[in-house]
Protein backbone atom coordinates (compact mmCIF):
# COMPACT_ATOMS: atom_id res chain seq x y z
CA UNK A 1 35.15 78.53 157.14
CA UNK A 2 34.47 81.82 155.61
CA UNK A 3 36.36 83.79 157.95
CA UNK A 4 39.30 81.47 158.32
CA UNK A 5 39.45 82.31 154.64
CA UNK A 6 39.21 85.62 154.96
CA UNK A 7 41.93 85.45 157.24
CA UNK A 8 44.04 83.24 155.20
CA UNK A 9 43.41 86.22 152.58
CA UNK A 10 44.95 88.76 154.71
CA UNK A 11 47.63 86.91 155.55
CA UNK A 12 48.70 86.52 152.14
CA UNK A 13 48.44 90.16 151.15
CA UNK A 14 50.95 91.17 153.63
CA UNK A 15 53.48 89.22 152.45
CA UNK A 16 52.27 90.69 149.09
CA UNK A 17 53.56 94.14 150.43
CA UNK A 18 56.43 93.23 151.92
CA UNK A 19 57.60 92.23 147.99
CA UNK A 20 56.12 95.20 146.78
CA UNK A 21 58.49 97.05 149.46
CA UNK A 22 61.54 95.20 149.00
CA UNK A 23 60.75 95.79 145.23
CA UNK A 24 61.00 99.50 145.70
CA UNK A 25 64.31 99.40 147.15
CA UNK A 26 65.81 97.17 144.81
CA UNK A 27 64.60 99.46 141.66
CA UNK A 28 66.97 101.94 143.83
CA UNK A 29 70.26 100.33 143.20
CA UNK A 30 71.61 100.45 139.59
CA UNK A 31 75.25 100.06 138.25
CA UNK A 32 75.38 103.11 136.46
CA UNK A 33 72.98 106.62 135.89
CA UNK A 34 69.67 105.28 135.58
CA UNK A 35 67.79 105.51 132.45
CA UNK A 36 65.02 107.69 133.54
CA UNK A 37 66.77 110.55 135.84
CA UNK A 38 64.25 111.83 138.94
CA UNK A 39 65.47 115.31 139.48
CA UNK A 40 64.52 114.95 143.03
CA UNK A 41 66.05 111.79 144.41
CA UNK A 42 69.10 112.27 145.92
CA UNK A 43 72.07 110.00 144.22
CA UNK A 44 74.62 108.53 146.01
CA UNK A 45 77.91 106.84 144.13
CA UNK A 46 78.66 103.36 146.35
CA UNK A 47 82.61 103.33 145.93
CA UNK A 48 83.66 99.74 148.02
CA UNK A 49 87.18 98.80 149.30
CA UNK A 50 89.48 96.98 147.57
CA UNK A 51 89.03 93.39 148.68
CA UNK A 52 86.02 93.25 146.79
CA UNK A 53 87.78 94.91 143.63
CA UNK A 54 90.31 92.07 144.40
CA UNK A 55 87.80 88.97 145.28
CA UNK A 56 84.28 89.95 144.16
CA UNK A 57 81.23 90.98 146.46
CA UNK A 58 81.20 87.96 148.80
CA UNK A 59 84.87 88.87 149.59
CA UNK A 60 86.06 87.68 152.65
CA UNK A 61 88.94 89.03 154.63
CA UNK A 62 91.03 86.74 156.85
CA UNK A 63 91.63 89.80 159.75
CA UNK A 64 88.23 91.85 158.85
CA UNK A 65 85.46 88.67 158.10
CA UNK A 66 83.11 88.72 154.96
CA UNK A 67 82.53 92.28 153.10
CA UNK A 68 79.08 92.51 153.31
CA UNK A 69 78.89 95.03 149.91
CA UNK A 70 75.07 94.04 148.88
CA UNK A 71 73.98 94.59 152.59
CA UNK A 72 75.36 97.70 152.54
CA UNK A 73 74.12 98.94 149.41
CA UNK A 74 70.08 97.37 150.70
CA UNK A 75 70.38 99.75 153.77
CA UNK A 76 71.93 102.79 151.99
CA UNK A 77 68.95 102.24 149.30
CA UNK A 78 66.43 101.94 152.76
CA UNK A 79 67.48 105.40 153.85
CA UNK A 80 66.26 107.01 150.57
CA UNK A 81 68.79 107.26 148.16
CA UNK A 82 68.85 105.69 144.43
CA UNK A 83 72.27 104.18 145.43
CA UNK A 84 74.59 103.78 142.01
CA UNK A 85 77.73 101.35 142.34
CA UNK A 86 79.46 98.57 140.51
CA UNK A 87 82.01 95.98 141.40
CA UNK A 88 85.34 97.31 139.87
CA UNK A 89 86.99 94.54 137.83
CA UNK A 90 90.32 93.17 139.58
CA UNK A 91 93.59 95.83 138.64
CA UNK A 92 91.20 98.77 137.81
CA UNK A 93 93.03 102.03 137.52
CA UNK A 94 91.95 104.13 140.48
CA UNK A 95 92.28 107.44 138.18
CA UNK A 96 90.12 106.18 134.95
CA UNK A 97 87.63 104.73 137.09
CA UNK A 98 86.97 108.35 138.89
CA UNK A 99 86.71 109.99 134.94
CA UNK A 100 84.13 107.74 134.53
CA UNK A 101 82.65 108.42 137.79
CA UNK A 102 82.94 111.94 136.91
CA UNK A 103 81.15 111.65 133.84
CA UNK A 104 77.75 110.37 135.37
CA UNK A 105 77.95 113.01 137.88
CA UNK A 106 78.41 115.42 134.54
CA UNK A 107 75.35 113.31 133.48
CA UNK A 108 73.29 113.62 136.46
CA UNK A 109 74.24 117.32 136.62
CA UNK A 110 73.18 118.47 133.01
CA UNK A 111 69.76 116.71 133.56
CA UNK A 112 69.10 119.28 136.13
CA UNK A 113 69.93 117.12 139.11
CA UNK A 114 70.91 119.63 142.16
CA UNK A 115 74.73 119.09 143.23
CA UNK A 116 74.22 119.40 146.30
CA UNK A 117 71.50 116.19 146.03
CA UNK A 118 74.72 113.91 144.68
CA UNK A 119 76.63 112.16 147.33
CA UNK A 120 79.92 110.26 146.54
CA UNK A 121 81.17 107.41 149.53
CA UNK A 122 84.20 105.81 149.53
CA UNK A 123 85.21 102.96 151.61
CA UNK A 124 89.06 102.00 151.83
CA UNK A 125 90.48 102.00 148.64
CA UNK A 126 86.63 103.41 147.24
CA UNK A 127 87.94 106.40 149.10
CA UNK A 128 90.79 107.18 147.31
CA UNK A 129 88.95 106.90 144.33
CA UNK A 130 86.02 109.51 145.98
CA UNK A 131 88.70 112.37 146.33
CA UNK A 132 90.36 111.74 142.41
CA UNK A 133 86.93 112.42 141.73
CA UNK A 134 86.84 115.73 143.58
CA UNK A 135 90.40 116.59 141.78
CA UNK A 136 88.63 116.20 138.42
CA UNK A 137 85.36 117.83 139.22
CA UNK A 138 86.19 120.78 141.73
CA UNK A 139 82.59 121.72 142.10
CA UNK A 140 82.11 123.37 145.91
CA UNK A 141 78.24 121.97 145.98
CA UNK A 142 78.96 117.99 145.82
CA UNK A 143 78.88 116.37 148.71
CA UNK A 144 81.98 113.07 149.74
CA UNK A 145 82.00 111.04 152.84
CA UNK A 146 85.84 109.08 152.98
CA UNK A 147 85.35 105.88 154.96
CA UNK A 148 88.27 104.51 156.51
CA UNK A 149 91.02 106.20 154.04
CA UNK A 150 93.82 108.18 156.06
CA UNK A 151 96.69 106.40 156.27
CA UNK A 152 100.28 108.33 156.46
CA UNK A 153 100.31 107.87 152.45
CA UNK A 154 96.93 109.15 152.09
CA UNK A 155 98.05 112.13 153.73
CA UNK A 156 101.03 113.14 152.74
CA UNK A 157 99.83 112.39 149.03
CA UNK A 158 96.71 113.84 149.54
CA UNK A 159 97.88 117.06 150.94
CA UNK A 160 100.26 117.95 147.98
CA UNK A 161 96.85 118.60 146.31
CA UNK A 162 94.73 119.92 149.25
CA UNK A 163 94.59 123.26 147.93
CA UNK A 164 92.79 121.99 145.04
CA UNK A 165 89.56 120.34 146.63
CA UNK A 166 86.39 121.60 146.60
CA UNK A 167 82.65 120.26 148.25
CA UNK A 168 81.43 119.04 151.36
CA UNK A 169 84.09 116.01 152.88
CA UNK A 170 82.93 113.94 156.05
CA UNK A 171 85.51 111.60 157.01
CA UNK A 172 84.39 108.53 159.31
CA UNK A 173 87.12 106.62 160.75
CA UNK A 174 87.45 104.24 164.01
CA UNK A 175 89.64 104.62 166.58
CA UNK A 176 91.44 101.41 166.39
CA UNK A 177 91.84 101.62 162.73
CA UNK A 178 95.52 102.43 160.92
CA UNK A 179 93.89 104.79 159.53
CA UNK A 180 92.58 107.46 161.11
CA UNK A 181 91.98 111.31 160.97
CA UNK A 182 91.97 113.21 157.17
CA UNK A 183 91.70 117.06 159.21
CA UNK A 184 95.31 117.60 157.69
CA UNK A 185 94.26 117.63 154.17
CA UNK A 186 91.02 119.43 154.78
CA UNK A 187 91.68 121.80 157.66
CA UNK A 188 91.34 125.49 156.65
CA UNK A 189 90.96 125.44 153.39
CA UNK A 190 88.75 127.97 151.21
CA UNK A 191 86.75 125.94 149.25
CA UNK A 192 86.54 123.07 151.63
CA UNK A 193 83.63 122.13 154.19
CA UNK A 194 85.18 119.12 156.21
CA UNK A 195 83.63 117.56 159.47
CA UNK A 196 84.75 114.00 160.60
CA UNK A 197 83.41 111.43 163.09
CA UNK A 198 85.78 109.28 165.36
CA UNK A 199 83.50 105.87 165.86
CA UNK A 200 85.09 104.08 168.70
CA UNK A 201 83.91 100.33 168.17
CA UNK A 202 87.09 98.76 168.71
CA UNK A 203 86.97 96.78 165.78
CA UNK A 204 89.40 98.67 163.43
CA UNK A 205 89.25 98.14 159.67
CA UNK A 206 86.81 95.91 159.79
CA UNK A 207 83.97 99.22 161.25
CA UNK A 208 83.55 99.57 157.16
CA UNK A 209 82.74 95.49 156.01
CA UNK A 210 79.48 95.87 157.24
CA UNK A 211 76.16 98.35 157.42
CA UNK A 212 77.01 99.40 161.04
CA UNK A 213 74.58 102.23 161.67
CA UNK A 214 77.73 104.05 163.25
CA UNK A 215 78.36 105.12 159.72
CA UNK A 216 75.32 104.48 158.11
CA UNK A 217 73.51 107.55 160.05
CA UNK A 218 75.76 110.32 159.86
CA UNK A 219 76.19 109.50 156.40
CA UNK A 220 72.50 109.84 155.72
CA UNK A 221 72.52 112.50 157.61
CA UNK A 222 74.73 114.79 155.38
CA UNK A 223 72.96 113.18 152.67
CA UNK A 224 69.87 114.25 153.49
CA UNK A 225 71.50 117.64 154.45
CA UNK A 226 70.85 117.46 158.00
CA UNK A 227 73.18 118.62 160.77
CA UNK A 228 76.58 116.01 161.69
CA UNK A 229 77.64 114.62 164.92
CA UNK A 230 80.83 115.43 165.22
CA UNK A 231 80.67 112.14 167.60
CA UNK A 232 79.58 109.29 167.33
CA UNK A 233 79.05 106.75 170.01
CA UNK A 234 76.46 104.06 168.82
CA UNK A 235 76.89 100.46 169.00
CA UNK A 236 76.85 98.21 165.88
């Protein structure tokens, strides 16, 4: 009887870890700068597409299937970052929402966090809002990833201003997607880094709804400053 116990004991306990785990992880997600700044986590801005500006988080699109924005936020926040984003209210103004984006990283920055440990993703529409941030903060050490943003607008409005941008830009697009390469904004320019990742998962738009590894690793990757694929090949 004892030992069944005893058993019964252990049992218990690991499920008492697993919450202290998932606990963890969720004290990693806020919707802003976090009260008490950890000059040695790396922070990464969330910025999601714009059906879930449009519908809310359990958006669900009738060609792409349910935006899964909280799943992707949980495995961003798995892979070590404190992971800050918000759901943008319906008809929010792409420009004043990357001022205010560009004031936490001003934040973040004067506390002593490193630049180059600041990370800002955009998804879709999230990524057009990623690179007004770069206009506004031209700093060379911040690091973007633009997820399924170059359309023929995106580039021929985006390259008016090319000259202007400054960081680290990794652009992940699939191959069946509308939208496809960014190299013609970023290509050759002085104050530019820019890599980008075909995915070829034959799913177009759709590749950024959910926390496909495809993206989710190379992303951590320059996150963690570690060296890009220029290729990637995994399966969802």
């Amino acid at each position: 009887m004892m030992k069944q116990l005893l058993r019964i004991i252990v049992w218990l306990l690991s499920f008492a870890h697993l919450t202290d785990h998932n606990t963890i992880y969720a004290q990693s997600i806020t919707t802003s700068i976090p009260k008490t700044i950890d000059t040695h986590k790396i922070y990464l801005f969330y910025l999601h597409g714009g059906i879930v500006q449009d519908e809310g988080p359990h958006a669900v699109s009738k060609y792409y299937g349910k935006y899964e924005y909280y799943p992707i936020l949980d495995s961003l926040s798995m892979k070590g970052f404190h992971v800050i984003s918000e759901v943008r209210p319906k008809g929010t103004n792409e420009v004043e929402y990357a001022k205010k984006i560009s004031l936490q990283i001003d934040t973040l920055i004067s506390f002593g966090v490193p630049m180059q440990n600041i990370l800002i993703v955009g998804a879709s529409l999230g990524a057009y809002i990623a690179l007004e941030v770069a206009l506004i903060t031209k700093k060379t050490q911040l690091n973007y990833v633009l997820i399924g943003l170059c359309s023929k607008y995106a580039i021929d409005y985006y390259s008016q201003h090319s000259d202007i941008f400054q960081g680290k830009f990794l652009s992940i697009y699939e191959k069946t997607d509308t939208k496809g390469s960014c190299s013609k904004i970023f290509t050759n320019k002085r104050n530019v880094e820019f890599e980008e990742i075909e995915l070829n998962m034959g799913i177009g738009h759709a590749f950024l709804f959910k926390p496909f590894k495809d993206w989710i690793e190379p992303l951590t990757s320059m996150g963690h400053q570690l060296k890009i694929q220029k290729k990637s090949h995994l399966k969802p």
